[in-house]
C-alpha atoms as a PDB file:
ATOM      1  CA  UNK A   1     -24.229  17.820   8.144  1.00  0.00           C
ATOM      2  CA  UNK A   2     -25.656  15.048   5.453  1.00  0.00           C
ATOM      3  CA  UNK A   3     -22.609  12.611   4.481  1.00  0.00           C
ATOM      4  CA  UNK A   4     -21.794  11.912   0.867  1.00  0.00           C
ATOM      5  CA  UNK A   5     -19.381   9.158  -0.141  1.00  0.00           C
ATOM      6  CA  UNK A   6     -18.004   9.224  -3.231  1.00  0.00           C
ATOM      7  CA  UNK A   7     -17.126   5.893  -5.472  1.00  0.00           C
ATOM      8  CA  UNK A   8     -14.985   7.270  -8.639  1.00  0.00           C
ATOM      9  CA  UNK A   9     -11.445   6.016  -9.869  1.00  0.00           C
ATOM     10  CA  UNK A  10     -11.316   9.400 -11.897  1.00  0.00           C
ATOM     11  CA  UNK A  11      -9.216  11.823 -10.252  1.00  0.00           C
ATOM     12  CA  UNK A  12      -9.922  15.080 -11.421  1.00  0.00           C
ATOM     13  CA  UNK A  13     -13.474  14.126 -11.236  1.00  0.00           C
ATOM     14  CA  UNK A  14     -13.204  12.644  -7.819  1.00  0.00           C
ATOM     15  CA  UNK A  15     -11.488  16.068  -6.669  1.00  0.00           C
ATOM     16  CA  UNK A  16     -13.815  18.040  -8.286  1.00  0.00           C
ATOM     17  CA  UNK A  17     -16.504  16.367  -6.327  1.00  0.00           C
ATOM     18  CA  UNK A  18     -15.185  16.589  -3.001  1.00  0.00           C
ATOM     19  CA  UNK A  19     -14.474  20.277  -3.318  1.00  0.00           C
ATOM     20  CA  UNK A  20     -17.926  20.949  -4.514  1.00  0.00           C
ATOM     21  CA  UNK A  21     -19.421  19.156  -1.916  1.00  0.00           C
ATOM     22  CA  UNK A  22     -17.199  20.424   0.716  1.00  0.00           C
ATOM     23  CA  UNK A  23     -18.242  24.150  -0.226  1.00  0.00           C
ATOM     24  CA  UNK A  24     -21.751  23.152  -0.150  1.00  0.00           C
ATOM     25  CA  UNK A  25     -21.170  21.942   3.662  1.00  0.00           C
ATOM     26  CA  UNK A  26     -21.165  17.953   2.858  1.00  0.00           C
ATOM     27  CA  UNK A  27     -19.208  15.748   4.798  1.00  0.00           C
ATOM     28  CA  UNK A  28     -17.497  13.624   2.611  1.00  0.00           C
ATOM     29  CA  UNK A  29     -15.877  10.299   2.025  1.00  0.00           C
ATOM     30  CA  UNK A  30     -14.006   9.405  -1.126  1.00  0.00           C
ATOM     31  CA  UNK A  31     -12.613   6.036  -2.678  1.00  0.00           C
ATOM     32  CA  UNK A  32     -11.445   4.778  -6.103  1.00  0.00           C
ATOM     33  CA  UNK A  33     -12.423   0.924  -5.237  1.00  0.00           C
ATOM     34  CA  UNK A  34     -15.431  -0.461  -5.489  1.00  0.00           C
ATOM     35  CA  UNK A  35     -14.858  -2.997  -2.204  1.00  0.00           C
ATOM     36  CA  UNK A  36     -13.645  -0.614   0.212  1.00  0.00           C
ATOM     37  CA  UNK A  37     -17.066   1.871  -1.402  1.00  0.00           C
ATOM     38  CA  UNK A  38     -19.179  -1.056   0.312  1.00  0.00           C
ATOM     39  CA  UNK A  39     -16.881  -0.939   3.446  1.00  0.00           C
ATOM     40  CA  UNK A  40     -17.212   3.063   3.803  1.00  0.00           C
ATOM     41  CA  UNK A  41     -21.052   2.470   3.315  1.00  0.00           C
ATOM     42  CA  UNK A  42     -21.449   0.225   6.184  1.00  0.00           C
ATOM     43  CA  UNK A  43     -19.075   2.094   8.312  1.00  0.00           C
ATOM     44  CA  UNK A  44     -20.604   5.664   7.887  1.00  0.00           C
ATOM     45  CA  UNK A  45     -24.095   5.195   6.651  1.00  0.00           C
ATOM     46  CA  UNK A  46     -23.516   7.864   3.908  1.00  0.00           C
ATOM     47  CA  UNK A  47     -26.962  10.068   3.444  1.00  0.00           C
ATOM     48  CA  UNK A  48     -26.101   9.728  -0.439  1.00  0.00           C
ATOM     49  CA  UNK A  49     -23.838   7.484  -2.643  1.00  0.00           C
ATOM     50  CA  UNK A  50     -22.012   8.838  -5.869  1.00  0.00           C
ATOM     51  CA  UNK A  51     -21.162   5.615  -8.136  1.00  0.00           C
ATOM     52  CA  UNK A  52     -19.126   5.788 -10.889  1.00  0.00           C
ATOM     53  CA  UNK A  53     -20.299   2.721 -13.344  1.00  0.00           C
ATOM     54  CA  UNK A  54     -16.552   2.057 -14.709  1.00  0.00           C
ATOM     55  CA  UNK A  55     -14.505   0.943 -11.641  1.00  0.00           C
ATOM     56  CA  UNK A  56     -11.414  -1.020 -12.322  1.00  0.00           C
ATOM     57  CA  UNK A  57     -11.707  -3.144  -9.174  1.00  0.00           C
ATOM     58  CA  UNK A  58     -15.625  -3.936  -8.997  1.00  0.00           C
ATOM     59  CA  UNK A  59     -17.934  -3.100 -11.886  1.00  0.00           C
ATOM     60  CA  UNK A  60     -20.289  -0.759 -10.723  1.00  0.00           C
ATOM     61  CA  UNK A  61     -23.735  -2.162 -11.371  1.00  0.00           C
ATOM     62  CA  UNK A  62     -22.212  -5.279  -9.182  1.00  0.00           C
ATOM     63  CA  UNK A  63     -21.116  -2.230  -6.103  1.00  0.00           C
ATOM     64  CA  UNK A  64     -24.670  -0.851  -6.359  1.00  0.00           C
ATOM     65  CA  UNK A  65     -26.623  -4.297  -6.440  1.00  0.00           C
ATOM     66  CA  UNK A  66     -24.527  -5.135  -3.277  1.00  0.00           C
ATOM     67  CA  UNK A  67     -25.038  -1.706  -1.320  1.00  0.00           C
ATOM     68  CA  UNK A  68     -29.232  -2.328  -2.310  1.00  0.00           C
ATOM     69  CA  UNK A  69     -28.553  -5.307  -1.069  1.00  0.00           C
ATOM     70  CA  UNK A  70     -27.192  -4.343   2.369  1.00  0.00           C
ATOM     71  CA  UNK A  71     -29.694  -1.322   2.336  1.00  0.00           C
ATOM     72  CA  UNK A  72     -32.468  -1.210   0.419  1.00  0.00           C
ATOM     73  CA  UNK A  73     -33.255   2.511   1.360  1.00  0.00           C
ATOM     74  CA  UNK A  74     -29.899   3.238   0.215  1.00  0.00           C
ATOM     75  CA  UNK A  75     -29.851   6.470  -2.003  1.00  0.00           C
ATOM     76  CA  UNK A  76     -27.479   5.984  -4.653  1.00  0.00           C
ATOM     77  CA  UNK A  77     -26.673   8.213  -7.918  1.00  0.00           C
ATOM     78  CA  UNK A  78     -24.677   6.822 -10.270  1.00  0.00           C
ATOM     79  CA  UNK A  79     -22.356   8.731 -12.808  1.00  0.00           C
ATOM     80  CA  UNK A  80     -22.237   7.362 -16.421  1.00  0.00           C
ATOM     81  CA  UNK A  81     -19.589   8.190 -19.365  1.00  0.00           C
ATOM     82  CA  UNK A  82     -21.045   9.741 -22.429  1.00  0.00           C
ATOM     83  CA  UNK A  83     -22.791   7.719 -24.464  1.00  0.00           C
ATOM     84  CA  UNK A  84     -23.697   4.941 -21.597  1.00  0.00           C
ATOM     85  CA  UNK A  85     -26.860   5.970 -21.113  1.00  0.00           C
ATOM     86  CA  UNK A  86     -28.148   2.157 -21.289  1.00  0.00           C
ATOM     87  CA  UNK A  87     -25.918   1.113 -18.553  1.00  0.00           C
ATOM     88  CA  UNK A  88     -27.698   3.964 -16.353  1.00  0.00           C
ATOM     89  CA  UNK A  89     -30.807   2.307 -17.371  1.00  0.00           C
ATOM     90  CA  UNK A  90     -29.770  -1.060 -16.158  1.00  0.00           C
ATOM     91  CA  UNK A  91     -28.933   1.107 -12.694  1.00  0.00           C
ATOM     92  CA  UNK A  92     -31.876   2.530 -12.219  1.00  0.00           C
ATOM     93  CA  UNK A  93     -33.799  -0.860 -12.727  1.00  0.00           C
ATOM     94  CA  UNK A  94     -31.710  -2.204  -9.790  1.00  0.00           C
ATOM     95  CA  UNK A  95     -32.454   0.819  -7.272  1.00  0.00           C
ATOM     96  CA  UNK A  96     -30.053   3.661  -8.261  1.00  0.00           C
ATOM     97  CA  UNK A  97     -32.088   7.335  -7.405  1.00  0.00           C
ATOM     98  CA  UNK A  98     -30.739   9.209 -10.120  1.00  0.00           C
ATOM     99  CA  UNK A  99     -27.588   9.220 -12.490  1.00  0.00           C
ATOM    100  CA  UNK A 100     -25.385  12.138 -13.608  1.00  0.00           C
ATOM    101  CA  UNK A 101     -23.603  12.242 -17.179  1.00  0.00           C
ATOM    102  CA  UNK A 102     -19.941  13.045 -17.424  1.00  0.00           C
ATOM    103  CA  UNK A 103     -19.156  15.528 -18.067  1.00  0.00           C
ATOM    104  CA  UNK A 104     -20.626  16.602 -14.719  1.00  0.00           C
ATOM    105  CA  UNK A 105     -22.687  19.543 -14.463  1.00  0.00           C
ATOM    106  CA  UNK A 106     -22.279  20.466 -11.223  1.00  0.00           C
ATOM    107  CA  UNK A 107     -25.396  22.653 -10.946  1.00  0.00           C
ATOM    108  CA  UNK A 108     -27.421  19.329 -11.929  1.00  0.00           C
ATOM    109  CA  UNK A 109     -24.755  17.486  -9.628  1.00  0.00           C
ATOM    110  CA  UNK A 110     -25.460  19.904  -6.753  1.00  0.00           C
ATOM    111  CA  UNK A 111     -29.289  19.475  -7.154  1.00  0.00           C
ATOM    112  CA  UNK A 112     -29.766  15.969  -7.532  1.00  0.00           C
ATOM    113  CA  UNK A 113     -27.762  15.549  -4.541  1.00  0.00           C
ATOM    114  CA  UNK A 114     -29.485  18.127  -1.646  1.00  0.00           C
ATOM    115  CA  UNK A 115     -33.233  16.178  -3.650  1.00  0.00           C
ATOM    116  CA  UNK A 116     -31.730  12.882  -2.465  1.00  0.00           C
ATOM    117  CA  UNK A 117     -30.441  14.003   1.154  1.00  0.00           C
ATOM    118  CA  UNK A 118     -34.076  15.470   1.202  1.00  0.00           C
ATOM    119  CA  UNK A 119     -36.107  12.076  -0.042  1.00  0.00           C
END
């Protein structure tokens, strides 16, 4: 069962998420914080990382530079507010796989994901 972990301080999104995922068979892991994202990482060597960009505790690009860091294989897909497309430039230059625009579309959400797990 591929493992997902989850990095979003959005509720509703977050739970969104997880219940997609779950239906789809994922094994998930979930957080709001950007530290204890990191943690998770290194504890459950997710197959795929969602990363919100606006975290209150850890700005996002600095979570995703750190998890390259540890892993450089690491498969990350960041999610980006409207209008922050730039910012999900920057990620990509610094090894994200993919990013997602809020609103999700969870058809796109669903697909980008099971291409990453695949990669």
């Amino acid at each position: 069962m591929p493992k997902v972990l989850v990095i979003d301080d959005d509720e509703i999104t977050l739970a969104l998420m997880h219940n997609v995922l779950e239906e789809e068979g994922y094994s998930i892991f979930s957080t709001a914080d950007g530290p204890q994202g990191i943690q998770i990482y290194k504890e459950r060597q997710p197959d795929v990382v969602i990363l919100d960009l606006a975290l209150p505790s850890m700005n996002g690009l600095e979570v995703l530079r750190k998890l390259k860091r540890h892993d450089p294989d690491a498969r990350i897909i960041v999610v980006t507010g409207h209008g922050s497309e730039e910012s999900a430039k920057v990620a990509l230059r610094y090894g994200a796989w993919g990013y997602i625009e809020k609103p999700v579309d969870f058809a796109t959400f669903l697909h980008q994901i099971r291409t990453a797990v695949q990669a």
